[in-house]
Structure formats: structure tokens, C-alpha cells
PDB file of N, CA and C in Angstrom:
ATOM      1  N   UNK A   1     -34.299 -13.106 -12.514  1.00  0.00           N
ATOM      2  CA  UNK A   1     -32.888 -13.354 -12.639  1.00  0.00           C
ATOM      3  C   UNK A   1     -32.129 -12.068 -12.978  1.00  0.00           C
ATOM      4  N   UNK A   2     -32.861 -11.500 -14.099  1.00  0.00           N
ATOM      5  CA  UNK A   2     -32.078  -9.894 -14.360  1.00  0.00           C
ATOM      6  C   UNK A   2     -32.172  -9.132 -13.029  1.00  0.00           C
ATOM      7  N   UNK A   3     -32.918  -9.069 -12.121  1.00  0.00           N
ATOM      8  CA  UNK A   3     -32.912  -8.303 -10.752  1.00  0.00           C
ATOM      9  C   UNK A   3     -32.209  -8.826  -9.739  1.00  0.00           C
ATOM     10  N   UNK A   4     -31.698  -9.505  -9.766  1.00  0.00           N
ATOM     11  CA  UNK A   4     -30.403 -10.221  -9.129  1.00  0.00           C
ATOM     12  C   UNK A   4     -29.359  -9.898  -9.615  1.00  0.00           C
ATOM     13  N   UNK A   5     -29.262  -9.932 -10.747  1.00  0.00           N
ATOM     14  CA  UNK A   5     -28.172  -9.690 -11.359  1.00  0.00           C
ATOM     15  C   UNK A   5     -27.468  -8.391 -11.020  1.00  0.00           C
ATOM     16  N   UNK A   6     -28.449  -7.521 -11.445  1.00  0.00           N
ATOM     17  CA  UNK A   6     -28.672  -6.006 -11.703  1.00  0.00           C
ATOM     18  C   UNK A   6     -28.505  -5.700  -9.879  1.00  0.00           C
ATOM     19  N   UNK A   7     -28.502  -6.127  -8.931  1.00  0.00           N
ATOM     20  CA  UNK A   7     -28.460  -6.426  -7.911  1.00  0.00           C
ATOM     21  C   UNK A   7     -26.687  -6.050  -7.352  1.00  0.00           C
ATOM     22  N   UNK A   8     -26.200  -7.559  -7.617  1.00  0.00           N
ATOM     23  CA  UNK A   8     -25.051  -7.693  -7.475  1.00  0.00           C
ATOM     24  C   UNK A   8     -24.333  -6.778  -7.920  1.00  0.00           C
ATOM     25  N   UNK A   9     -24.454  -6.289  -9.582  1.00  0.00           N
ATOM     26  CA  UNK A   9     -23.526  -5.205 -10.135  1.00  0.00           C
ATOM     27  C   UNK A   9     -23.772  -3.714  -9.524  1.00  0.00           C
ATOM     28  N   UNK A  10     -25.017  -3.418  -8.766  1.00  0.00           N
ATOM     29  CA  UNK A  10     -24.609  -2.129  -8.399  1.00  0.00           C
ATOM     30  C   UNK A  10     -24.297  -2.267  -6.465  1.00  0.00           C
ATOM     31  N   UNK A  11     -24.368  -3.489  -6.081  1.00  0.00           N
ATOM     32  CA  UNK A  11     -23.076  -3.439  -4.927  1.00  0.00           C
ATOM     33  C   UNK A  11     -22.062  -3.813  -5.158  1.00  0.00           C
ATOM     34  N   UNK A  12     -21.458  -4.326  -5.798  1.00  0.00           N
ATOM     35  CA  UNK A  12     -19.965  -4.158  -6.665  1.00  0.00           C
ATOM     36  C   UNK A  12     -19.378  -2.596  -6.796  1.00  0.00           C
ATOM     37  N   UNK A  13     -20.550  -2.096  -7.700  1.00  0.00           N
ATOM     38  CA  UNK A  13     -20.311  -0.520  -7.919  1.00  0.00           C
ATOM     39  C   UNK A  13     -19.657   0.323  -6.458  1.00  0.00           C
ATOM     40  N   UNK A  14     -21.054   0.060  -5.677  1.00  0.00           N
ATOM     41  CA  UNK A  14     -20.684   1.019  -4.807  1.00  0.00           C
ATOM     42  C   UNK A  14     -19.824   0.733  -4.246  1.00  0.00           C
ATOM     43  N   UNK A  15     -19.154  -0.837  -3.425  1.00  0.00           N
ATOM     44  CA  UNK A  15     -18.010  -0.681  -3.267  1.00  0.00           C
ATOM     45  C   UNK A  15     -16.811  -0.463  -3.191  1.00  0.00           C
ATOM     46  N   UNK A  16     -16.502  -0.694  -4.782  1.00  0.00           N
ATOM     47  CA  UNK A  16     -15.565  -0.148  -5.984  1.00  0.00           C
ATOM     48  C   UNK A  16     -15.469   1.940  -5.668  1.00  0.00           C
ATOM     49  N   UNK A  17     -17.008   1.881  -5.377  1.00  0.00           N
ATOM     50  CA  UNK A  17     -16.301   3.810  -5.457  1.00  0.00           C
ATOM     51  C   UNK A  17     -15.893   4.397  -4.351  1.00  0.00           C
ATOM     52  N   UNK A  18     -16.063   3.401  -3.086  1.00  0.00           N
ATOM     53  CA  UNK A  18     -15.826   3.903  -1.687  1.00  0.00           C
ATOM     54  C   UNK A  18     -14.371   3.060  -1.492  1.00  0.00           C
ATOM     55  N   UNK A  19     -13.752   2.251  -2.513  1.00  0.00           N
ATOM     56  CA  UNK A  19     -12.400   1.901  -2.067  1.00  0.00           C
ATOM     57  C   UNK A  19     -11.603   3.021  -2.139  1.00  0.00           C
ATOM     58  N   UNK A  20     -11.316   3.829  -3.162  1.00  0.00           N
ATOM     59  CA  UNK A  20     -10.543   4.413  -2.604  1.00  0.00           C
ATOM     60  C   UNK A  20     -10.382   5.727  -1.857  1.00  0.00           C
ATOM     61  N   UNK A  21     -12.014   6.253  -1.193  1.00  0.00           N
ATOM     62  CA  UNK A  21     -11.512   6.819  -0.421  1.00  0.00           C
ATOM     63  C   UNK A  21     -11.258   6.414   0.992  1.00  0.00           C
ATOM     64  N   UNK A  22     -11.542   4.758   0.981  1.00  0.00           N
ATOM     65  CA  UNK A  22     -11.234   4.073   1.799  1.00  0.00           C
ATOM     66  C   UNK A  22      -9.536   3.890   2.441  1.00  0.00           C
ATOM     67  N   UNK A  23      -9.217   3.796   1.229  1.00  0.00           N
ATOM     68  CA  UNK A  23      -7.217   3.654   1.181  1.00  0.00           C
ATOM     69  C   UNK A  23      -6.882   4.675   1.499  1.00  0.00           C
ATOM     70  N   UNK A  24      -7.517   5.927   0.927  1.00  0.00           N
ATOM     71  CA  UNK A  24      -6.951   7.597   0.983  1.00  0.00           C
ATOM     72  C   UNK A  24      -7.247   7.312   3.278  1.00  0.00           C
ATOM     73  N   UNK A  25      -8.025   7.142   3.359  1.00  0.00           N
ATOM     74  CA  UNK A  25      -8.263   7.684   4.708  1.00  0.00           C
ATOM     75  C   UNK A  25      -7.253   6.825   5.694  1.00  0.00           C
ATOM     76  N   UNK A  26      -6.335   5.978   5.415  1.00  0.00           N
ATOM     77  CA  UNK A  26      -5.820   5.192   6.368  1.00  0.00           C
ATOM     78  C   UNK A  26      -4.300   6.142   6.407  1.00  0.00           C
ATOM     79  N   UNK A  27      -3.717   6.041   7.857  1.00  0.00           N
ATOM     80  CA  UNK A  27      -2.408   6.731   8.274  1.00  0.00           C
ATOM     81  C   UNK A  27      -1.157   6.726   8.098  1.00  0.00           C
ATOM     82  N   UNK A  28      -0.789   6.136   6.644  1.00  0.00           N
ATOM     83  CA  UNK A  28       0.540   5.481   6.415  1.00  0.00           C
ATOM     84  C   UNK A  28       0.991   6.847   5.889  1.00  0.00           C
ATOM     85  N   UNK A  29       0.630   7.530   6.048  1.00  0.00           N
ATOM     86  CA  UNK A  29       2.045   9.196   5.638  1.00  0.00           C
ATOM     87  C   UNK A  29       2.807   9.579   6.302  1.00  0.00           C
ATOM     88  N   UNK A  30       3.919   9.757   6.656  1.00  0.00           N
ATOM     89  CA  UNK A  30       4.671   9.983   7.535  1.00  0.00           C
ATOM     90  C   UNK A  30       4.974  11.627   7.685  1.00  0.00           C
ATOM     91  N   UNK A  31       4.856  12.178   9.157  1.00  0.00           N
ATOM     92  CA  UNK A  31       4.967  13.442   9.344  1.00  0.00           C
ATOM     93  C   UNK A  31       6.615  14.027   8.594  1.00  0.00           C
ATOM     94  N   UNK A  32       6.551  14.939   7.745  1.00  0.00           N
ATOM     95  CA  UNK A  32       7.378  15.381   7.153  1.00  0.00           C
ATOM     96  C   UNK A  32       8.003  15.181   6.108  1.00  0.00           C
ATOM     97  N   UNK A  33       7.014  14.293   5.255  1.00  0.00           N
ATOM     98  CA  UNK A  33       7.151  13.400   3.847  1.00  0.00           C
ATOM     99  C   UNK A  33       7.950  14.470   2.749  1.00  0.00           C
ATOM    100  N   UNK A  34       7.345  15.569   2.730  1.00  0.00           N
ATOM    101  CA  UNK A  34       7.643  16.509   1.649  1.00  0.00           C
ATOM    102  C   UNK A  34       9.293  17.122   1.714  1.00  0.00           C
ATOM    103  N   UNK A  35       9.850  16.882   2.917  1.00  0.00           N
ATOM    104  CA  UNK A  35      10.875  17.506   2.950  1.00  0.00           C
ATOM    105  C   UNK A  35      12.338  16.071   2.729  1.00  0.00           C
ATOM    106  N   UNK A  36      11.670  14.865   2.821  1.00  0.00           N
ATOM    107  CA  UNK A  36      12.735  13.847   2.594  1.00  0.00           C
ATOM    108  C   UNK A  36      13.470  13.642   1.332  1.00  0.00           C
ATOM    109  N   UNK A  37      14.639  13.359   1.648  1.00  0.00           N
ATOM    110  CA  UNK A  37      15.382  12.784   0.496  1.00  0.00           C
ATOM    111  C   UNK A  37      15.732  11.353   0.169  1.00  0.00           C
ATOM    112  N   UNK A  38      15.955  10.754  -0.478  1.00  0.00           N
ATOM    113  CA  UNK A  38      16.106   9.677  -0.742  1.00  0.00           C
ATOM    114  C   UNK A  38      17.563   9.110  -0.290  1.00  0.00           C
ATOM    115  N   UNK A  39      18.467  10.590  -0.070  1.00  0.00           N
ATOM    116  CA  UNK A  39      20.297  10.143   0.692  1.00  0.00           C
ATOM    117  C   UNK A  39      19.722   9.789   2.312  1.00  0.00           C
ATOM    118  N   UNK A  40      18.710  10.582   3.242  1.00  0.00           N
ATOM    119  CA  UNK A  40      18.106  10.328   4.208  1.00  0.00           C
ATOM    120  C   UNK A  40      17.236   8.885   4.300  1.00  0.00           C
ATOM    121  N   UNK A  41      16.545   9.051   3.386  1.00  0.00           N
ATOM    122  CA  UNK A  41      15.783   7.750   4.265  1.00  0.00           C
ATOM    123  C   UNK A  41      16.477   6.114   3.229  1.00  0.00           C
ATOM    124  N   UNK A  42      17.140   5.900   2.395  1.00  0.00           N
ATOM    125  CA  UNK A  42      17.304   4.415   2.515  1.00  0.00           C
ATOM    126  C   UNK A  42      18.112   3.969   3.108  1.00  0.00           C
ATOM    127  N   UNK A  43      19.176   4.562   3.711  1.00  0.00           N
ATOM    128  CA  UNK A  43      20.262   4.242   4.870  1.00  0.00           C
ATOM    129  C   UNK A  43      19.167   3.494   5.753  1.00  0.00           C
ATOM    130  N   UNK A  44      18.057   4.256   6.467  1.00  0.00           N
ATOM    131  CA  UNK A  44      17.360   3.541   7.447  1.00  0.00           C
ATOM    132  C   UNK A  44      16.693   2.467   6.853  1.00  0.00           C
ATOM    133  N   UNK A  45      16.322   2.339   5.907  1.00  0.00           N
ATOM    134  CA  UNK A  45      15.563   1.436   5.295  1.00  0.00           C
ATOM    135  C   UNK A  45      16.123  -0.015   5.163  1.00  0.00           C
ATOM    136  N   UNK A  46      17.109   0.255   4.465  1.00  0.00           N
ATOM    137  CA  UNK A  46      18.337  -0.835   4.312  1.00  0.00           C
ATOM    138  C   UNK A  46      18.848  -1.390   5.749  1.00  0.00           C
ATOM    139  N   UNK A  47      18.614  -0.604   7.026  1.00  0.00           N
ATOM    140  CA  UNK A  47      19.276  -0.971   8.002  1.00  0.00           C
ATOM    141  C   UNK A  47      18.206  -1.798   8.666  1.00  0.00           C
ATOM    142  N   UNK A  48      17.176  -1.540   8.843  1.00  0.00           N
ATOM    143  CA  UNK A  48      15.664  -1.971   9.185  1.00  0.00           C
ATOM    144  C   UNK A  48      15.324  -3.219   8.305  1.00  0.00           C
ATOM    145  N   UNK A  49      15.385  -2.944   6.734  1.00  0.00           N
ATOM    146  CA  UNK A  49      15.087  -4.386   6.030  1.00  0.00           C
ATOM    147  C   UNK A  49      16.191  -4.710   5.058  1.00  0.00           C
ATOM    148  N   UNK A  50      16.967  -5.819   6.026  1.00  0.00           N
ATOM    149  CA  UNK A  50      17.907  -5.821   5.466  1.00  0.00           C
ATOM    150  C   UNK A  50      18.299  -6.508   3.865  1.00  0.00           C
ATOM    151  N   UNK A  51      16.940  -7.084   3.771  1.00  0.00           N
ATOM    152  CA  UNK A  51      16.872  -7.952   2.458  1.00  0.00           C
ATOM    153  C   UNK A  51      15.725  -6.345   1.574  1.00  0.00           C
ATOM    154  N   UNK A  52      15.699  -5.665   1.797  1.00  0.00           N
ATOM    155  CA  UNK A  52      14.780  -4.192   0.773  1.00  0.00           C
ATOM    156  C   UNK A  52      15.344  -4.425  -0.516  1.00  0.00           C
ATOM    157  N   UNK A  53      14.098  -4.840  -1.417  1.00  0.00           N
ATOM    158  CA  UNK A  53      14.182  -5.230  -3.141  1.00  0.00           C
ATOM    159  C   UNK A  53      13.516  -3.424  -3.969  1.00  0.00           C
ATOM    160  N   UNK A  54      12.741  -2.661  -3.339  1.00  0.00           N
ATOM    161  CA  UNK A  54      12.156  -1.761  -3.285  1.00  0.00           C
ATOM    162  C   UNK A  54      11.242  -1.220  -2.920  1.00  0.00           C
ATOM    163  N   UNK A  55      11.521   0.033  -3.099  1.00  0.00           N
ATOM    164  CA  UNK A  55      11.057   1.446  -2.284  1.00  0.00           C
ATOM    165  C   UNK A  55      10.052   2.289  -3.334  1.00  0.00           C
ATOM    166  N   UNK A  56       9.044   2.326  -3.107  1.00  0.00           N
ATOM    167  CA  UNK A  56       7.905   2.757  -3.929  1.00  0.00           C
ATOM    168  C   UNK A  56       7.269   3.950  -3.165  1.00  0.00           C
ATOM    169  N   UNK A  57       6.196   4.567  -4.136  1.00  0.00           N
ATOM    170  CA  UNK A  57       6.074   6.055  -3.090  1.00  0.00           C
ATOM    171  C   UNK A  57       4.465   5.774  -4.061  1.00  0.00           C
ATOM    172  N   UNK A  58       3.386   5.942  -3.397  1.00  0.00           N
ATOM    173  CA  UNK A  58       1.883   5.722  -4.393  1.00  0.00           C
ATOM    174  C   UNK A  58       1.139   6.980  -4.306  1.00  0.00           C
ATOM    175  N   UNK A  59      -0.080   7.011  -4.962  1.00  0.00           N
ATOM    176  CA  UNK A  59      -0.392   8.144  -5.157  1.00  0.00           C
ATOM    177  C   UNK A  59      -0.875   9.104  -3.547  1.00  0.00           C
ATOM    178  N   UNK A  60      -0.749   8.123  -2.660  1.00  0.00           N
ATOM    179  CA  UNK A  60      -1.731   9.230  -1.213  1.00  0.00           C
ATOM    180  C   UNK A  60      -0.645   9.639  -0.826  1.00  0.00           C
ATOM    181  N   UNK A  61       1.096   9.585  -0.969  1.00  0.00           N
ATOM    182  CA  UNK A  61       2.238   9.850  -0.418  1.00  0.00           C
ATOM    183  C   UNK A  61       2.533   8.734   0.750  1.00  0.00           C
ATOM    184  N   UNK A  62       2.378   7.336   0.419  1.00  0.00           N
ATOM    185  CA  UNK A  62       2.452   6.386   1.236  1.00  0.00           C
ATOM    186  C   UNK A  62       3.638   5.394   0.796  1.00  0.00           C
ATOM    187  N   UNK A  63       4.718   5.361   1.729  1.00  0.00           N
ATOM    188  CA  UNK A  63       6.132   4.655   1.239  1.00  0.00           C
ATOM    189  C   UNK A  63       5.946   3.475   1.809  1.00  0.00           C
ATOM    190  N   UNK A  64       6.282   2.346   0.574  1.00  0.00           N
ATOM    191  CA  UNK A  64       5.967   1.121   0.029  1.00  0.00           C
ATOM    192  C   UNK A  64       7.160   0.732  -0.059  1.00  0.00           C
ATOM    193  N   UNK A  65       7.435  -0.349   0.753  1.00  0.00           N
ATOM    194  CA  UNK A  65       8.809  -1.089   0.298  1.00  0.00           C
ATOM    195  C   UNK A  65       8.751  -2.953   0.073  1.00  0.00           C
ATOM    196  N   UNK A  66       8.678  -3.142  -0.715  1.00  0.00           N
ATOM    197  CA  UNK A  66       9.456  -4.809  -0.937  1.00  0.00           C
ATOM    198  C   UNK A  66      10.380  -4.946  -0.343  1.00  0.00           C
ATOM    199  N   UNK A  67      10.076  -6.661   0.223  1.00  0.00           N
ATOM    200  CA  UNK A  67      11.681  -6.802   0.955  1.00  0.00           C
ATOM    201  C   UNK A  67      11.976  -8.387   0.646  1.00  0.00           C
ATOM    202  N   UNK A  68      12.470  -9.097   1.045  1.00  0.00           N
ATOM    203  CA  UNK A  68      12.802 -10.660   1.343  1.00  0.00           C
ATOM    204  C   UNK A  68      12.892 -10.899   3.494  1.00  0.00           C
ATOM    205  N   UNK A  69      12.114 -11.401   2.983  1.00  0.00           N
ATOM    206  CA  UNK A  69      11.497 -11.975   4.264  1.00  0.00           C
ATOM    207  C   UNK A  69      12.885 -13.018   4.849  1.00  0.00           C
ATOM    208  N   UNK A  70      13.017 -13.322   6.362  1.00  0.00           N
ATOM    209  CA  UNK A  70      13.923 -14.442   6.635  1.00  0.00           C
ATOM    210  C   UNK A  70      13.758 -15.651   6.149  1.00  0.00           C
ATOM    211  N   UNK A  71      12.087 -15.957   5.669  1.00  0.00           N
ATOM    212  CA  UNK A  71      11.835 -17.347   5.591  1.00  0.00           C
ATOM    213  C   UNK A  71      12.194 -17.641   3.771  1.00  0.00           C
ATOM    214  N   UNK A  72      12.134 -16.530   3.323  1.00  0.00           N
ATOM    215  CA  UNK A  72      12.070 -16.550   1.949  1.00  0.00           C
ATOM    216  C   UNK A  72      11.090 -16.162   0.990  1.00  0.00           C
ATOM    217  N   UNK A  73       9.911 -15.455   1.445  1.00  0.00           N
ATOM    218  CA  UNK A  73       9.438 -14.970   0.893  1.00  0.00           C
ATOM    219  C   UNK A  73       9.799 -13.749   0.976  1.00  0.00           C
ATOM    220  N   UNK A  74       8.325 -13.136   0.001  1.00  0.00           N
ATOM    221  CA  UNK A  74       8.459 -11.488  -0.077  1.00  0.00           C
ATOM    222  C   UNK A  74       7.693 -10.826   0.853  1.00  0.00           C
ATOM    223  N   UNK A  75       7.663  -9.711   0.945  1.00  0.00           N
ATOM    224  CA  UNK A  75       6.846  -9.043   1.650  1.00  0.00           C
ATOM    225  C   UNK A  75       6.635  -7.609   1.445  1.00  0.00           C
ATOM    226  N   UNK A  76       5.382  -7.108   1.351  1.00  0.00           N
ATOM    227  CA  UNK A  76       5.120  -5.627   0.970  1.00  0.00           C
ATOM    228  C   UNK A  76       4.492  -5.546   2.260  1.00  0.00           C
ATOM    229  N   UNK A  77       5.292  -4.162   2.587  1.00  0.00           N
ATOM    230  CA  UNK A  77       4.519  -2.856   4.039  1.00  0.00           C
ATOM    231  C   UNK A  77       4.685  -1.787   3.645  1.00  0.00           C
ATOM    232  N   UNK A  78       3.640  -1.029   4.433  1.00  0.00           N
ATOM    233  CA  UNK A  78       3.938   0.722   4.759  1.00  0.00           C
ATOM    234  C   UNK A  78       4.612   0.648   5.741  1.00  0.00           C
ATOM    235  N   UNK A  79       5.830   1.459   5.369  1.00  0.00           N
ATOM    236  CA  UNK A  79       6.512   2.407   6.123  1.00  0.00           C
ATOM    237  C   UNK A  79       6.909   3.576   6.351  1.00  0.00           C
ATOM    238  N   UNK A  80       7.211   4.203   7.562  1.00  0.00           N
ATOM    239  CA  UNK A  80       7.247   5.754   8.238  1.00  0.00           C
ATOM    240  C   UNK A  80       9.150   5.681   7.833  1.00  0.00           C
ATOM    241  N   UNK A  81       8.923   6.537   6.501  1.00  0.00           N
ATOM    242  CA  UNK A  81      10.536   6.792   6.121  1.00  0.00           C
ATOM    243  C   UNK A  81      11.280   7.256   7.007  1.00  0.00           C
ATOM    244  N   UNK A  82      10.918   7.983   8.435  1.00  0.00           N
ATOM    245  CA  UNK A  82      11.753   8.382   9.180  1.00  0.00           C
ATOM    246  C   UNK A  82      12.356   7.758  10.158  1.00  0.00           C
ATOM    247  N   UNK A  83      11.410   6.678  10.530  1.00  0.00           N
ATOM    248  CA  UNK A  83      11.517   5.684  11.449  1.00  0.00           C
ATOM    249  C   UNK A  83      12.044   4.133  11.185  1.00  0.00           C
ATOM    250  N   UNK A  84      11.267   4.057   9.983  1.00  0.00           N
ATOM    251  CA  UNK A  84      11.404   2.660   9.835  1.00  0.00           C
ATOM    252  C   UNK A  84      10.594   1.791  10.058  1.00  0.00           C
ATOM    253  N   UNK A  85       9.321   2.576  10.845  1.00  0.00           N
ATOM    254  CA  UNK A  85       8.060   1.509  11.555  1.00  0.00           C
ATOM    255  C   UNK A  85       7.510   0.809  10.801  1.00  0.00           C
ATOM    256  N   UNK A  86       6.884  -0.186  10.579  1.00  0.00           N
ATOM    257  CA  UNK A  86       5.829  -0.348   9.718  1.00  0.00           C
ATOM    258  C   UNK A  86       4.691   0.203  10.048  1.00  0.00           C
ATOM    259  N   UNK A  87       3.684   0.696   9.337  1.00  0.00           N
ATOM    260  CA  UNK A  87       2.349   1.358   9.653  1.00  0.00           C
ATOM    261  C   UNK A  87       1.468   0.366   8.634  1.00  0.00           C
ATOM    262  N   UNK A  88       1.368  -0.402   8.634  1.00  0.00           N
ATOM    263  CA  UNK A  88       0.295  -1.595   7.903  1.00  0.00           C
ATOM    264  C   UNK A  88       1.042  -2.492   6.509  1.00  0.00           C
ATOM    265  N   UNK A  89      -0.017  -3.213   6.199  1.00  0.00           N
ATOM    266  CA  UNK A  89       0.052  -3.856   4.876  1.00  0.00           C
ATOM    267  C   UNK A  89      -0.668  -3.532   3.608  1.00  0.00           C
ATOM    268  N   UNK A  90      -0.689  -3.577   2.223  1.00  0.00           N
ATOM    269  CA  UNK A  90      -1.547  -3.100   1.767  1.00  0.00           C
ATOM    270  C   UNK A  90      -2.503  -4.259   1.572  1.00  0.00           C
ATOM    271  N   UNK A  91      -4.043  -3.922   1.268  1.00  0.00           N
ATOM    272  CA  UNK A  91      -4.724  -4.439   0.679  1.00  0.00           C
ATOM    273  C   UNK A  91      -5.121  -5.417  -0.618  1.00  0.00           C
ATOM    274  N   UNK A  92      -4.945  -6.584  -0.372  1.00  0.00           N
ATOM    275  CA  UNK A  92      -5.441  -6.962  -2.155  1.00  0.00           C
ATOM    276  C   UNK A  92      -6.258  -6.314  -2.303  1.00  0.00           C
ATOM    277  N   UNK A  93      -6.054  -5.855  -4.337  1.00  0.00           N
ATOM    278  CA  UNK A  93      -7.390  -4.680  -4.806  1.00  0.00           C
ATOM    279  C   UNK A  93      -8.043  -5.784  -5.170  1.00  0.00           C
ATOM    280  N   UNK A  94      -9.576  -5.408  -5.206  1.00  0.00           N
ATOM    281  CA  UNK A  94     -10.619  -6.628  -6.062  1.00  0.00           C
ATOM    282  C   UNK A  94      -9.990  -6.287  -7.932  1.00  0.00           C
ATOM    283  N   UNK A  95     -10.124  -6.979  -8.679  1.00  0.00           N
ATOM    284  CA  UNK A  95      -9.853  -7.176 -10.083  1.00  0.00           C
ATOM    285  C   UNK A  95     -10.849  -7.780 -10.734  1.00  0.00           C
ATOM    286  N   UNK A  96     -11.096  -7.333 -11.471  1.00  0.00           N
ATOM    287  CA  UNK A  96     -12.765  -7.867 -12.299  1.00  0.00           C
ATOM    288  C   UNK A  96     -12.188  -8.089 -13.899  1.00  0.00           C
ATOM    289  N   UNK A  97     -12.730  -9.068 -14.205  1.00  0.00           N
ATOM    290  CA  UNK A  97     -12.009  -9.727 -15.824  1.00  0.00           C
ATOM    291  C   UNK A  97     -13.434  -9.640 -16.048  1.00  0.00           C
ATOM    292  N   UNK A  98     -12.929  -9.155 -17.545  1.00  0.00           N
ATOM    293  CA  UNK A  98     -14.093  -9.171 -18.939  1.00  0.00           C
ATOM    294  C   UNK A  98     -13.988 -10.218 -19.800  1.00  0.00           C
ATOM    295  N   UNK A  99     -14.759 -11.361 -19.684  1.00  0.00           N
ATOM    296  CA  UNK A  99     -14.665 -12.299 -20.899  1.00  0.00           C
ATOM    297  C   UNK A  99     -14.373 -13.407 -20.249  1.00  0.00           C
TER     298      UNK A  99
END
């Protein structure tokens, strides 16, 4: 039973250490990130989603916006600040509780 156990927790592990260079490797940066301003890109943002609750920026330089959906929900995407595209969704992270 302990080798089962002991099992499970170190593929947990390794998964856990390849997430994030899993996230790091996906294409949501937009060519010319470093030079944007914030007077530049929420005009487009706002025009694109017209319900945008917020605009988030995470650690790989990947712009994150909340919005209100037509139906009424919410909705989180990556988007290309210059464009407006969406370039994916994010991932639920796994979350592990102690106790």
C-alpha cells in the first residue's frame, strides 16, 4: 500500500514540475509587448470586448483579460494587445489541499 502510495505522489511531483514550463512554452505573447502602453491597447480592447471587467498581464508577459460574455457569464482569454485576437484560454491549475 505504501508503494502505491509513494507511487502516485511522485507522478503528481513530476507533473507539477513540468507545468510550468509547460505554460511558459505556449504563444500567447504578442510581438512587441515591451513597447505598449496601456493609452494604446485598451481602446482596442474595450472595442473587441465590449463587456472587459479586466486586463491582467502574468508572469510569461501574457495579456489576460476578463470580460462578460453575451450570455452572462464570464470569461477569461489570452489576448494579442495589438490585435485583439484571442490566442487561447487559460488552464485550470491542479490545487492540492492539506488536511
Amino acid at each position: 500500500m505504501f508503494f502505491l502510495l509513494l507511487t502516485i505522489a511522485s507522478v503528481t511531483g513530476i507533473f507539477l514540475a513540468f507545468e510550468p514550463v509547460i505554460e511558459k512554452s505556449r504563444d500567447y505573447k504578442a510581438a512587441g509587448f515591451d513597447t505598449l502602453t496601456l493609452a494604446q491597447t485598451v481602446p482596442l480592447l474595450k472595442e473587441k470586448f465590449p463587456g472587459i471587467q479586466e486586463v491582467s498581464v502574468d508572469d510569461h508577459s501574457f495579456v489576460l483579460i476578463k470580460y462578460a460574455t453575451e450570455e452572462g457569464g464570464d470569461q477569461q482569454v489570452y489576448v494579442d494587445p495589438v490585435t485583439g485576437k484571442i490566442l487561447g484560454k487559460p488552464t485550470e491549475k491542479s490545487h492540492c489541499s492539506n488536511g
